[in-house]
Structures are given as structure tokens and as C-alpha cells.
Protein backbone atom coordinates (compact mmCIF):
# COMPACT_ATOMS: atom_id res chain seq x y z
CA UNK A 1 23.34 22.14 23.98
CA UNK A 2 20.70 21.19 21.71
CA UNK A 3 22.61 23.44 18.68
CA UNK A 4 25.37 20.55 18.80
CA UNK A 5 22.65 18.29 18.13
CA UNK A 6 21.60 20.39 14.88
CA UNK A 7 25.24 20.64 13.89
CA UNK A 8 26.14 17.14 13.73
CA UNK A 9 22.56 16.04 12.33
CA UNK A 10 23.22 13.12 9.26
CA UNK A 11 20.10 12.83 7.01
CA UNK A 12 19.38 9.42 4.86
CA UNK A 13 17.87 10.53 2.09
CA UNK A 14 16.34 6.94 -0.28
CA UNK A 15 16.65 8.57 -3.28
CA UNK A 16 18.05 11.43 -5.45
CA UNK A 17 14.87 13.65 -5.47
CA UNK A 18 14.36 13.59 -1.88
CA UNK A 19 17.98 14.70 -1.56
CA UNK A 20 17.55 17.28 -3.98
CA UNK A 21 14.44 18.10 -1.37
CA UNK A 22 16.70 18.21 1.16
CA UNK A 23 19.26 20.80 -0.24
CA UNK A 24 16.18 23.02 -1.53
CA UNK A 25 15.76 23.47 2.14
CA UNK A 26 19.08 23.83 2.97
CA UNK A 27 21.04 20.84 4.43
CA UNK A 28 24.06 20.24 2.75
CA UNK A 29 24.96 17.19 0.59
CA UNK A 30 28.21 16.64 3.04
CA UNK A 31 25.40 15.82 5.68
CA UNK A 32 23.67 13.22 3.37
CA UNK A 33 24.06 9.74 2.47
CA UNK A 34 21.77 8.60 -0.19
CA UNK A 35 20.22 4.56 0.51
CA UNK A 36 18.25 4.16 -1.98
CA UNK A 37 14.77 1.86 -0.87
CA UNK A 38 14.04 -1.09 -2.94
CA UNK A 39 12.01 -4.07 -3.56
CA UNK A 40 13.93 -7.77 -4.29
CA UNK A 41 11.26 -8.61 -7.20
CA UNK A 42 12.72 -11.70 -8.20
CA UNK A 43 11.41 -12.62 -4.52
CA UNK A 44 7.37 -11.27 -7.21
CA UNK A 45 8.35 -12.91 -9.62
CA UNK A 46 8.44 -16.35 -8.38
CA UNK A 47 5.10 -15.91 -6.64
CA UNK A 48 2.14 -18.31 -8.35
CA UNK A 49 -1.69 -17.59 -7.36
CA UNK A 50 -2.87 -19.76 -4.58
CA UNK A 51 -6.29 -20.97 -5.68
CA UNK A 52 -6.19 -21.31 -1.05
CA UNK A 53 -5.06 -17.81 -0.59
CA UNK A 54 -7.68 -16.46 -3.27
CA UNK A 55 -10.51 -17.96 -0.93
CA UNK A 56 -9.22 -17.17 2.39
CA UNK A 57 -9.44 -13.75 1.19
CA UNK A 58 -12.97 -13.95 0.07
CA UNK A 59 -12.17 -14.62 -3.73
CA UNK A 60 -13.40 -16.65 -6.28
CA UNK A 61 -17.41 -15.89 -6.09
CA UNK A 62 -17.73 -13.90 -9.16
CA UNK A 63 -16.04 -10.85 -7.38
CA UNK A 64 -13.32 -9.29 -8.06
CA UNK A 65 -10.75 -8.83 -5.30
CA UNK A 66 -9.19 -5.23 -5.18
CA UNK A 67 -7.02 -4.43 -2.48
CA UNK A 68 -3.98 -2.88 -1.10
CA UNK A 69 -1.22 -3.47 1.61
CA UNK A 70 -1.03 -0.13 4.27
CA UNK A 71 -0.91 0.51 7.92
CA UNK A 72 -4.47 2.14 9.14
CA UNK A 73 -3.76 5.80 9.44
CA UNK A 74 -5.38 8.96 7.96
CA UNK A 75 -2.27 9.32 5.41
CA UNK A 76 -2.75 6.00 3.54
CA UNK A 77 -5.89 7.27 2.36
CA UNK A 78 -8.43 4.50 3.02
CA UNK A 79 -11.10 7.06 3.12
CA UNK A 80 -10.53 7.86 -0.71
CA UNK A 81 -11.07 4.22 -1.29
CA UNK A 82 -13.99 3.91 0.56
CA UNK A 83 -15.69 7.00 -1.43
CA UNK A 84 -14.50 5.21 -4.40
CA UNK A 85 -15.66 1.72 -3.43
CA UNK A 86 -19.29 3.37 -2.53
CA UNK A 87 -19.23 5.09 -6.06
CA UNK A 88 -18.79 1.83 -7.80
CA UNK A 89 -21.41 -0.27 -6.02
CA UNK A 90 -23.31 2.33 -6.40
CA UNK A 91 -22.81 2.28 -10.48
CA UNK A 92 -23.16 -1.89 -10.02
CA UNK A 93 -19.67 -3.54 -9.68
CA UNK A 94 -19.18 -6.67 -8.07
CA UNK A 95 -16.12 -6.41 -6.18
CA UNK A 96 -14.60 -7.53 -2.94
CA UNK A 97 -12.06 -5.32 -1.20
CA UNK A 98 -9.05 -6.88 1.12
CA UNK A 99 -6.85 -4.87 2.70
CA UNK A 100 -3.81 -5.80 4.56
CA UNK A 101 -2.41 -3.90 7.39
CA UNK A 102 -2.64 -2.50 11.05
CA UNK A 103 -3.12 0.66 12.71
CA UNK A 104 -5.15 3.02 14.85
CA UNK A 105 -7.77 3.68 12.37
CA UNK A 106 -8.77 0.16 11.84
CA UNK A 107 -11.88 -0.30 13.74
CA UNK A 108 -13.07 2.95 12.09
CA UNK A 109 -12.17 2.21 8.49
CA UNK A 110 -14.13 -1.46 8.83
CA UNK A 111 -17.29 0.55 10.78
CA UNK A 112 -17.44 3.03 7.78
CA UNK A 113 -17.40 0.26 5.47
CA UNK A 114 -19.85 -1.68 7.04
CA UNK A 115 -22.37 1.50 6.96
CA UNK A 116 -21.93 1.74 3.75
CA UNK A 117 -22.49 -1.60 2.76
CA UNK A 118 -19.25 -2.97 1.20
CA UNK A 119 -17.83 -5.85 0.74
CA UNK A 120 -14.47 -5.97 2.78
CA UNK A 121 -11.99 -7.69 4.66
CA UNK A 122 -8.93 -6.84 6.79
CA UNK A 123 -5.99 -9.38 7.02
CA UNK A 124 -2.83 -9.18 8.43
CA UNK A 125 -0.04 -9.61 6.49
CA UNK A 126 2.32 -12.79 8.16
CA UNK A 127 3.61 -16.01 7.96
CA UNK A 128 0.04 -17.53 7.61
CA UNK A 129 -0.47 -14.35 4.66
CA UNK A 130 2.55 -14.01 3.14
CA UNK A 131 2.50 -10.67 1.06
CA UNK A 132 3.73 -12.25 -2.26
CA UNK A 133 0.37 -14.58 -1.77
CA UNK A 134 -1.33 -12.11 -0.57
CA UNK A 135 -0.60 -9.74 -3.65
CA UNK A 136 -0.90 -12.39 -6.44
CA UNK A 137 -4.47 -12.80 -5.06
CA UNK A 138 -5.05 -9.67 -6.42
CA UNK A 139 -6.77 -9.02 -9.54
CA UNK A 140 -6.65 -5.33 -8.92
CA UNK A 141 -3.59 -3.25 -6.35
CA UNK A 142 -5.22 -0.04 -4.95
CA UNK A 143 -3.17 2.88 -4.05
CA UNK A 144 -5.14 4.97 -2.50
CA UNK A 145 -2.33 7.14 0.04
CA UNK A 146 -3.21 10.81 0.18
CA UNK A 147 0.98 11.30 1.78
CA UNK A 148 2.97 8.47 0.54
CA UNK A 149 7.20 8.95 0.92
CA UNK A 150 7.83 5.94 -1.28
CA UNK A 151 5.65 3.26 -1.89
CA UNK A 152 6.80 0.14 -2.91
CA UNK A 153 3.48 -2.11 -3.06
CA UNK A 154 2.72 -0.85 -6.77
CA UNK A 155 6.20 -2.50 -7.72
CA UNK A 156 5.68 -5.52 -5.94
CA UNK A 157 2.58 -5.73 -7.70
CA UNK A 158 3.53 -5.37 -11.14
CA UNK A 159 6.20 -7.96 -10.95
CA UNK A 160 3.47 -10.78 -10.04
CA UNK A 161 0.31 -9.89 -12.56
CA UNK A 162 -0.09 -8.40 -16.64
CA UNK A 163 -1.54 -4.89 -15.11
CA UNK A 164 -2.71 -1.61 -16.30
CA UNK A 165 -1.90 1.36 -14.50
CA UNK A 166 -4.38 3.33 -13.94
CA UNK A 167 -4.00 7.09 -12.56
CA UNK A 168 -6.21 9.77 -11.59
């Protein structure tokens, strides 16, 4: 019956906290197997700025490009980023937001936008986009998730460009 199911459940934990997560709630550790996530940043590193990539995204005419890399749903927090992008044209910043992904909210998130006057651009991250390109276009990585399980785009990031962190 469906109790057998429960019984011989395996979890995959991808790192030690979310294990730790998982005991507080009461699964054993014999019924985990930590695989920790990861990000191959020499694959960053190597990355140069393509002057081509910068202008396909809308770069290079006096704004700066801000964007981030997420799939279109409530959780990744687009929303936030819109309020945020509205307070800073608002307060006169010149900036260009691109942001890379797919999803069900898509249509919305560019409709909002548009209302509100911004400066954006979706793109689809591929072999004509590759994300290292797509990143090192960048000169600022938004992370604006509102439920995020383990985000690697801010360590991509900070392998390609000198950065500040900036949290709030």
C-alpha cells in the first residue's frame, strides 16, 4: 500500500543544512544521501565580455545592464524587481534590465513592465546566448527570488566580474 511507499522513501538532500532540515523534521540520516549542487567556475572564469553579446542584449547606450537568469514563476521574485526597477527610474537611473529565462508568468512580467515604463528585455538562455556570455554582459546580477532552494547564478557571477555584494 501506499505506507510501503513512505517506508522505503530515499531523500537527496544538496547540502548539509538541508539535511540537517530534513532530520529536524524527522527523516533519518540512514534515508539520506547528501549530493552536494555545484557550479564548474573554471567553465566563469574563462568567460571574456562579448562587445556582440553586450548589444544583442541592449547594452552599450549609456545604460547599465542589470539582470538575472530565472524561470518566470511567482517564487523567483520578478515582481520585487520590478518595484525596485520602478523605484529607481523613478529616483533617475539609467538602466536596462535583461532577464533570461522561461515560464508561465512571462507574458505578465513583460506587460507589467511595459506599464510601468521600463526598460527590459527577455532572452532565452541557449546555444545562440550562452549563459557565461550572457552573465559577463552583466554589469550588475540581480537576485531577486522571494523562495530560492539553492541558487547558483550569484556564484557564476562572481567568478566572471570584480563585484560588490549587495544585500537587503
Amino acid at each position: 500500500g501506499l505506507g510501503d511507499v513512505y517506508k522505503r522513501q530515499h531523500y537527496i538532500p544538496i547540502s548539509r543544512a538541508a539535511a540537517s532540515s530534513l532530520s529536524l523534521r524527522g527523516v533519518s540520516r540512514e534515508k539520506m544521501t547528501i549530493v552536494y549542487s555545484g557550479v564548474d567556475i573554471a567553465r566563469f572564469r574563462s568567460a571574456d565580455r562579448d562587445p556582440s553579446v553586450v548589444s544583442m542584449i541592449g547594452g552599450g547606450q549609456g545604460a547599465l545592464l542589470a539582470g538575472t537568469v530565472a524561470a518566470f514563476e511567482r517564487e523567483k521574485g520578478h515582481g520585487v524587481l520590478l518595484d525596485a526597477a520602478a523605484i529607481l527610474k523613478a529616483g533617475g537611473k539609467n538602466i536596462r534590465y535583461v532577464l533570461a529565462g522561461r515560464g508561465r508568468l512571462e507574458d505578465s512580467i513583460l506587460a507589467e513592465a511595459s506599464r510601468r515604463g521600463l526598460d527590459i528585455g527577455i532572452y532565452s538562455i541557449g546555444e545562440e546566448l550562452p549563459l557565461e556570455s550572457f552573465l559577463k554582459a552583466l554589469d550588475i546580477y540581480i537576485l531577486p527570488s522571494i523562495e530560492e532552494g539553492l541558487s547558483t547564478g550569484p556564484v557564476s557571477y562572481t567568478h566572471l566580474r570584480a563585484h560588490e555584494t549587495v544585500l537587503d
